[in-house]
N, C-alpha and C. Protein backbone atom coordinates (compact mmCIF):
# COMPACT_ATOMS: atom_id res chain seq x y z
N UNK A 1 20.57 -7.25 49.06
CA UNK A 1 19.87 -6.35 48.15
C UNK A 1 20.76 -6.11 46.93
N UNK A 2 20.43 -6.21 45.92
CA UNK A 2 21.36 -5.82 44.45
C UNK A 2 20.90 -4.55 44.06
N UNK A 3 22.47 -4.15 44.02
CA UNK A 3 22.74 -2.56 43.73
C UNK A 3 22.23 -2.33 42.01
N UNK A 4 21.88 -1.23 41.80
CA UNK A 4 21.70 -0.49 40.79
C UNK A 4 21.86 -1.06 39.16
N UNK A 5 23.37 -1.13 39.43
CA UNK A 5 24.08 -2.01 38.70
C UNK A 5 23.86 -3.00 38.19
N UNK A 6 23.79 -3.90 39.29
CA UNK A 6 23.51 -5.22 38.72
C UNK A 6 21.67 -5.57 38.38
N UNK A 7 20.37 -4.34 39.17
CA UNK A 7 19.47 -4.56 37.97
C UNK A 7 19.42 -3.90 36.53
N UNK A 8 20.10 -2.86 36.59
CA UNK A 8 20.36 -2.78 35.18
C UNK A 8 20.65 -3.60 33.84
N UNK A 9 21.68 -4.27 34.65
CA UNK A 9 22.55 -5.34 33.47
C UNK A 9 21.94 -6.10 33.53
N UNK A 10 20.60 -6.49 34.45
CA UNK A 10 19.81 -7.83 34.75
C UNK A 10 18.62 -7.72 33.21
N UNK A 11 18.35 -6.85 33.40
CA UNK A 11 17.24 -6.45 32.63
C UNK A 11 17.42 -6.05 31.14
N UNK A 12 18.35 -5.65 31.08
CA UNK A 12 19.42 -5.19 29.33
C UNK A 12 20.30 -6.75 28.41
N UNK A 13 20.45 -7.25 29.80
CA UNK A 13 21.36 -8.49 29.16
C UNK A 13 20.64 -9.71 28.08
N UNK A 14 19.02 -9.52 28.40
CA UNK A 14 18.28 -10.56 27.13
C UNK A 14 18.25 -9.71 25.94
N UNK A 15 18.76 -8.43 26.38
CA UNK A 15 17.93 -8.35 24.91
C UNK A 15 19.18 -7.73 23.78
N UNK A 16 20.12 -7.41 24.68
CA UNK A 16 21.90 -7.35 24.13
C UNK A 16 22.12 -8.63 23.59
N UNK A 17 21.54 -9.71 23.89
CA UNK A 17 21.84 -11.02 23.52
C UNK A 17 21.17 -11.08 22.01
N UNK A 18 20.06 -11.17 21.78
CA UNK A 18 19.17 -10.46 20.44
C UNK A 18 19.80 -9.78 19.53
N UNK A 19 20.76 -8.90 20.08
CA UNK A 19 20.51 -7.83 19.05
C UNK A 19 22.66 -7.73 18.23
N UNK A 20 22.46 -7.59 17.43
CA UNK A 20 23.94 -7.43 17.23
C UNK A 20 23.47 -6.03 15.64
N UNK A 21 24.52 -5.43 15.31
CA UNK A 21 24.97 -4.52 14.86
C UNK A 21 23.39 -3.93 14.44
N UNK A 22 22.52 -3.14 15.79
CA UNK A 22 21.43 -2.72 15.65
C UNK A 22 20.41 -3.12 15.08
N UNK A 23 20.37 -4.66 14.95
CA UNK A 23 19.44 -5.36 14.75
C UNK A 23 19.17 -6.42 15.96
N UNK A 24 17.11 -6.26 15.86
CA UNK A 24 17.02 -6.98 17.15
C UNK A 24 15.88 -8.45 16.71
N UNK A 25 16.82 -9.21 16.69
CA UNK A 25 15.69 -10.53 16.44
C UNK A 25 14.84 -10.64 17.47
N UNK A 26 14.80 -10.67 18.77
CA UNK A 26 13.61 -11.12 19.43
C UNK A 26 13.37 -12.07 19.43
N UNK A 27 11.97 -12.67 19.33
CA UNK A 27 11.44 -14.22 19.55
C UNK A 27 11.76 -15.15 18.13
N UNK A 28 12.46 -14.05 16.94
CA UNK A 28 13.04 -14.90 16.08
C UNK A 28 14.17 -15.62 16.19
N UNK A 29 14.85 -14.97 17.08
CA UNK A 29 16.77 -15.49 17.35
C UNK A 29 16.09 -17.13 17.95
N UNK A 30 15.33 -17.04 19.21
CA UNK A 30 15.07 -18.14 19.80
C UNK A 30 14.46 -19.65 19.03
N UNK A 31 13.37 -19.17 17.64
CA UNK A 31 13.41 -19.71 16.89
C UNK A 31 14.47 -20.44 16.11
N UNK A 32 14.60 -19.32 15.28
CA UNK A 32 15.72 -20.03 14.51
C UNK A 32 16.70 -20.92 15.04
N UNK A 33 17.40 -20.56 16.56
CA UNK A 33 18.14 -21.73 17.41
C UNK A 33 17.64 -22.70 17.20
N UNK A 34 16.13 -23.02 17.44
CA UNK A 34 15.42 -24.21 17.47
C UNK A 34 15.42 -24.96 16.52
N UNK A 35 15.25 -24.41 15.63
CA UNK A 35 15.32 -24.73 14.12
C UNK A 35 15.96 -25.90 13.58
N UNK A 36 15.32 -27.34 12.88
CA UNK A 36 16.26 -28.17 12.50
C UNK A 36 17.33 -28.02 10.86
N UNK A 37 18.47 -27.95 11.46
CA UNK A 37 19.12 -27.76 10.24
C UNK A 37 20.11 -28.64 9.64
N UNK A 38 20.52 -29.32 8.49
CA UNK A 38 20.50 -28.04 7.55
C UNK A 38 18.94 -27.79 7.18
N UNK A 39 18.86 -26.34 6.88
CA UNK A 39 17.60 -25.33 5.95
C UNK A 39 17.80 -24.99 4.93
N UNK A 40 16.78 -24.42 4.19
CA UNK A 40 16.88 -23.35 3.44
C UNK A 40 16.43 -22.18 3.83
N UNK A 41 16.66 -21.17 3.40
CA UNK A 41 16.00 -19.58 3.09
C UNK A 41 14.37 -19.48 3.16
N UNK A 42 14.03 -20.84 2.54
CA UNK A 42 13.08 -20.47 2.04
C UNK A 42 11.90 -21.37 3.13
N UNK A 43 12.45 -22.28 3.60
CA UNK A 43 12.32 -23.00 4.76
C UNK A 43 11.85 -21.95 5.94
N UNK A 44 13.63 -21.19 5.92
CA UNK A 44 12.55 -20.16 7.27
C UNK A 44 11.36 -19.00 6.94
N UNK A 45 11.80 -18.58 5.47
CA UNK A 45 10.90 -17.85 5.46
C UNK A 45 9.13 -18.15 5.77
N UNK A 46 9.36 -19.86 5.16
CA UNK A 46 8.11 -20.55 5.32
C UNK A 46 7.63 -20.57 7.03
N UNK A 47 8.51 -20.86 7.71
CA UNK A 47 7.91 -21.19 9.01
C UNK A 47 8.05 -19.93 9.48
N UNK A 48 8.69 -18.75 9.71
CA UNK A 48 8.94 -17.53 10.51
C UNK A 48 8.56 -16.21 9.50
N UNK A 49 7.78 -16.41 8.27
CA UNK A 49 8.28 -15.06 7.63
C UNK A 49 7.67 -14.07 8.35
N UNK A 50 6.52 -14.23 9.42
CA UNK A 50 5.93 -13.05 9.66
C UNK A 50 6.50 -12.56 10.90
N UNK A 51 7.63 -12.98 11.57
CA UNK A 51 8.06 -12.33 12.29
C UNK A 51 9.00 -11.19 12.31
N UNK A 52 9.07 -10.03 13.07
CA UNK A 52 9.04 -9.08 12.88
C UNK A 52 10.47 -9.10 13.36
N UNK A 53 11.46 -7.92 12.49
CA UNK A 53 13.05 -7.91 12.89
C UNK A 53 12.56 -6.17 13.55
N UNK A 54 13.28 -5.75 14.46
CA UNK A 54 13.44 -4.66 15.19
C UNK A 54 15.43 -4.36 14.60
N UNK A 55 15.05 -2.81 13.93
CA UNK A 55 15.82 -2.20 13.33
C UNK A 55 15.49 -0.85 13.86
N UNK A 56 16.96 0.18 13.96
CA UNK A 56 16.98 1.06 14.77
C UNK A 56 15.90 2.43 13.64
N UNK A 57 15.69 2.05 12.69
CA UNK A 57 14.94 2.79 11.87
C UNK A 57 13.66 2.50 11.72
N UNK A 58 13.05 1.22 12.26
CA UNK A 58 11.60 0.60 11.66
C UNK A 58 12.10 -0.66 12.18
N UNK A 59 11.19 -1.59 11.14
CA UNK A 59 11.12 -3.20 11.37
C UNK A 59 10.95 -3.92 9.88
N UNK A 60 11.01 -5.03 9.41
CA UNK A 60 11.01 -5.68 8.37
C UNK A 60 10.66 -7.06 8.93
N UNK A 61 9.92 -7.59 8.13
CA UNK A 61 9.87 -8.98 8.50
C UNK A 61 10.93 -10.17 7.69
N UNK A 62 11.08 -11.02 8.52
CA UNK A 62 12.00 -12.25 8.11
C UNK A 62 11.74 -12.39 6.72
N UNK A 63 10.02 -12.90 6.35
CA UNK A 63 10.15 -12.75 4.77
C UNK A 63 10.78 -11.31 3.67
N UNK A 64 11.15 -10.59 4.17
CA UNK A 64 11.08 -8.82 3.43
C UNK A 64 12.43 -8.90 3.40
N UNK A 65 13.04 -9.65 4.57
CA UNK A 65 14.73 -9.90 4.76
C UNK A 65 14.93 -10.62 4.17
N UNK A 66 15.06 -12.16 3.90
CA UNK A 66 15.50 -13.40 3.41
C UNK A 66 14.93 -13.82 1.89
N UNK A 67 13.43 -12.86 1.57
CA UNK A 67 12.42 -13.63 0.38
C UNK A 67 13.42 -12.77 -0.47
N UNK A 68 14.43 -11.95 -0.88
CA UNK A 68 15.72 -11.53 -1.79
C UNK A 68 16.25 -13.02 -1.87
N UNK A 69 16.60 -13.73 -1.15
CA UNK A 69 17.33 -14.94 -1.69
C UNK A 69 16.26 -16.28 -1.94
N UNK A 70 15.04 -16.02 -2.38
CA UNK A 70 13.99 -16.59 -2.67
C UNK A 70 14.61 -17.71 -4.04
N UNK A 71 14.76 -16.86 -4.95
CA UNK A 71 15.92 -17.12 -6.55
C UNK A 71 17.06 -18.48 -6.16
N UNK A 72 17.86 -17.92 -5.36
CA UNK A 72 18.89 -18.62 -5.10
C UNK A 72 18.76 -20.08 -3.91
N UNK A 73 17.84 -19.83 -3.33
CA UNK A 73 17.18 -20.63 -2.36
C UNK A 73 18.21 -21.04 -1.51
N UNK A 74 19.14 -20.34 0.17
CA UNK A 74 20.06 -20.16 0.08
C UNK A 74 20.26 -21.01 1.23
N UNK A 75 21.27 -21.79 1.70
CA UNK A 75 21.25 -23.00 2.32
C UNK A 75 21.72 -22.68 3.43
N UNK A 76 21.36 -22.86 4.63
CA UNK A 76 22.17 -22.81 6.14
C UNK A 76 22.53 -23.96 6.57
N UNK A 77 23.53 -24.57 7.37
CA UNK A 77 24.48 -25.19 7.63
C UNK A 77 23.87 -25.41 9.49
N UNK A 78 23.98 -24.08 9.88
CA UNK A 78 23.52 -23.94 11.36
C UNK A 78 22.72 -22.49 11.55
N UNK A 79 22.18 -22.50 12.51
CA UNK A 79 21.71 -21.35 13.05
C UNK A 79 22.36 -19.74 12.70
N UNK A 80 23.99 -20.23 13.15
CA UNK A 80 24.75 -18.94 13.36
C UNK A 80 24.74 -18.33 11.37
N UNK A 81 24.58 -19.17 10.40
CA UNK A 81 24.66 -18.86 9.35
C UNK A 81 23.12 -17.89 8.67
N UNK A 82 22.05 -18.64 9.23
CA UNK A 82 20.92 -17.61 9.38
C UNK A 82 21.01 -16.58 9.89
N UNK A 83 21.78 -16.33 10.90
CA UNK A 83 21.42 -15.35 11.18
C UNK A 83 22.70 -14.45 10.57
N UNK A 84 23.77 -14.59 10.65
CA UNK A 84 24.58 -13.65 9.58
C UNK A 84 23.63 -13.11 8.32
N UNK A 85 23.35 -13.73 7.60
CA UNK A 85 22.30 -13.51 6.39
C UNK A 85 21.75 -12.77 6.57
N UNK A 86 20.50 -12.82 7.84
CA UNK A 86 19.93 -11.72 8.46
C UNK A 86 20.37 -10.49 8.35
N UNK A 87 21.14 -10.29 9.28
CA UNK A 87 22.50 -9.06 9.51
C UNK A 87 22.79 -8.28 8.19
N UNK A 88 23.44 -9.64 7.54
CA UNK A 88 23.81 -8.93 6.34
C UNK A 88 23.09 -8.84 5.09
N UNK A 89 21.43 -9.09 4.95
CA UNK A 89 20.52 -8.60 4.40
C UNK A 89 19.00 -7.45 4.48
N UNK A 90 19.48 -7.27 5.83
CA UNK A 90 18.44 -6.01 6.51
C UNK A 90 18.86 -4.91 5.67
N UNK A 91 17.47 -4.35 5.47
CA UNK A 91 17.60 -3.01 4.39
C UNK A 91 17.99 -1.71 5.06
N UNK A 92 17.97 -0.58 4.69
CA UNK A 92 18.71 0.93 4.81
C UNK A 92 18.06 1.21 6.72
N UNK A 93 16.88 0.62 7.30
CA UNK A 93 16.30 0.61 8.32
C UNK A 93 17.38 0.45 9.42
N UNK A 94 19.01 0.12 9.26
CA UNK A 94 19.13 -0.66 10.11
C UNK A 94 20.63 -0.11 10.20
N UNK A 95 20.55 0.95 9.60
CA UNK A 95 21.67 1.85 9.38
C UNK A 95 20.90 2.45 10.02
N UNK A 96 22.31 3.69 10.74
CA UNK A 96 22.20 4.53 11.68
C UNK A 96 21.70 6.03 10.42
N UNK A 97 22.23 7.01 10.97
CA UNK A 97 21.67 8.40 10.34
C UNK A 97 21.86 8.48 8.84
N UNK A 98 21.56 8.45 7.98
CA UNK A 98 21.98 8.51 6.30
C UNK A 98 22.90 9.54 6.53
N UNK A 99 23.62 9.39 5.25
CA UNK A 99 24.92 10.20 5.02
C UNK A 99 25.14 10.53 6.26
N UNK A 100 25.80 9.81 7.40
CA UNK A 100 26.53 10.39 8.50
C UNK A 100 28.21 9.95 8.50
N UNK A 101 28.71 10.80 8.96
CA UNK A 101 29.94 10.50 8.90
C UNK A 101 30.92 10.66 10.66
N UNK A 102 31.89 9.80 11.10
CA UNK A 102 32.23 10.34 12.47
C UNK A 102 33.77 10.51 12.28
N UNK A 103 34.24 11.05 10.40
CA UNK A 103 35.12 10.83 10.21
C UNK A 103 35.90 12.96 9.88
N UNK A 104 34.42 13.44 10.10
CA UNK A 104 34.47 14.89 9.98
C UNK A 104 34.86 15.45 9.07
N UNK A 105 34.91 16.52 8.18
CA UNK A 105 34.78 17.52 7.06
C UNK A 105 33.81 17.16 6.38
N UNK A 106 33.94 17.70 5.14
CA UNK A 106 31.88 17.29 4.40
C UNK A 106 32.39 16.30 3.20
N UNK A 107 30.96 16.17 3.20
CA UNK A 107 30.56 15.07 2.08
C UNK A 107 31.05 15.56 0.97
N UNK A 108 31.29 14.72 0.25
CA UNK A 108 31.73 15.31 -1.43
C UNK A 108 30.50 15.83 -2.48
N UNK A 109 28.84 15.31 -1.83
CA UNK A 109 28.49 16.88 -2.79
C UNK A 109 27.79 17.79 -2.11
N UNK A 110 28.86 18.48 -1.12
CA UNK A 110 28.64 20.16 -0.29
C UNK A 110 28.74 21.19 -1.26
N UNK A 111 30.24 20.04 -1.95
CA UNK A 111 30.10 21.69 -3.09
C UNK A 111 31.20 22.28 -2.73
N UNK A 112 32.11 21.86 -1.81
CA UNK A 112 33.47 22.77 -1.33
C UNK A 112 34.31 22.90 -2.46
N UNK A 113 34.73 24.03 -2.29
CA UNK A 113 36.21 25.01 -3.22
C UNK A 113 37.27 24.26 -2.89
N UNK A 114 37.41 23.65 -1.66
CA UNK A 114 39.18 22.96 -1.32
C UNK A 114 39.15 22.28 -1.75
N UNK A 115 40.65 22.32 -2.50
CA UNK A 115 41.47 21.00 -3.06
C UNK A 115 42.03 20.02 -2.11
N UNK A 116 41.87 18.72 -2.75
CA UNK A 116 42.58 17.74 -1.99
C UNK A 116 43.66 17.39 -1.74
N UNK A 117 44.45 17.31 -0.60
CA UNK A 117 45.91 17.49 -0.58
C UNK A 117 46.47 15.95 -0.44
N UNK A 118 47.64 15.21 -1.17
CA UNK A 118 48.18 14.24 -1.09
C UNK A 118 49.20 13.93 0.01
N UNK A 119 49.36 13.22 0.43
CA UNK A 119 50.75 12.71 1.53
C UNK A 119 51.56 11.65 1.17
């Protein structure tokens, strides 16, 4: 019988695989693997744009992500390069809380009286 544990991690582990810095490709990651490359941008947008990215704020689709480098028409090499792009073209959706900080005291426009001290 498998303990607790191990259905947990059974059931979490496809989709931890998907997802990296709170973005979740889904049935796009599996795509794009498939994908013959080299591509373009504009390539995937053509074959995948309507698939949907899962962001911890909403969702965007592949075209809403990638059709920004529409202009430049932007070339992938392999898979792992699509999907960086991805990552690093998902909009404000995909960020955690606006103006949050886990670095503590306030934002610079609270409006505080204290001066800043040098070291």
């Amino acid at each position: 019988m498998a303990s607790d544990d191990d259905e947990r991690e059974s059931s979490t582990s496809g989709s931890d695989v998907n997802r990296q810095q709170g973005v979740e490709l889904g049935e796009l990651d599996d795509a794009i693997a498939d994908h013959d490359y080299p591509t373009t941008s504009t390539e995937l947008v053509s074959e995948y744009g309507d698939y949907e990215i899962d962001l911890p704020g909403g969702s965007q689709t592949l075209e809403e992500v990638l059709g920004i480098l529409d202009q430049n028409d932007e070339r992938f090499e392999e898979p792992e390069e699509a999907r960086q792009a991805i990552y690093n073209l998902v909009g404000a959706e995909a960020v955690g809380r606006d103006r949050y900080s886990d670095r503590g005291g306030s934002t610079p426009d609270e409006g505080t009286d204290s001066q800043d001290e040098s070291f």
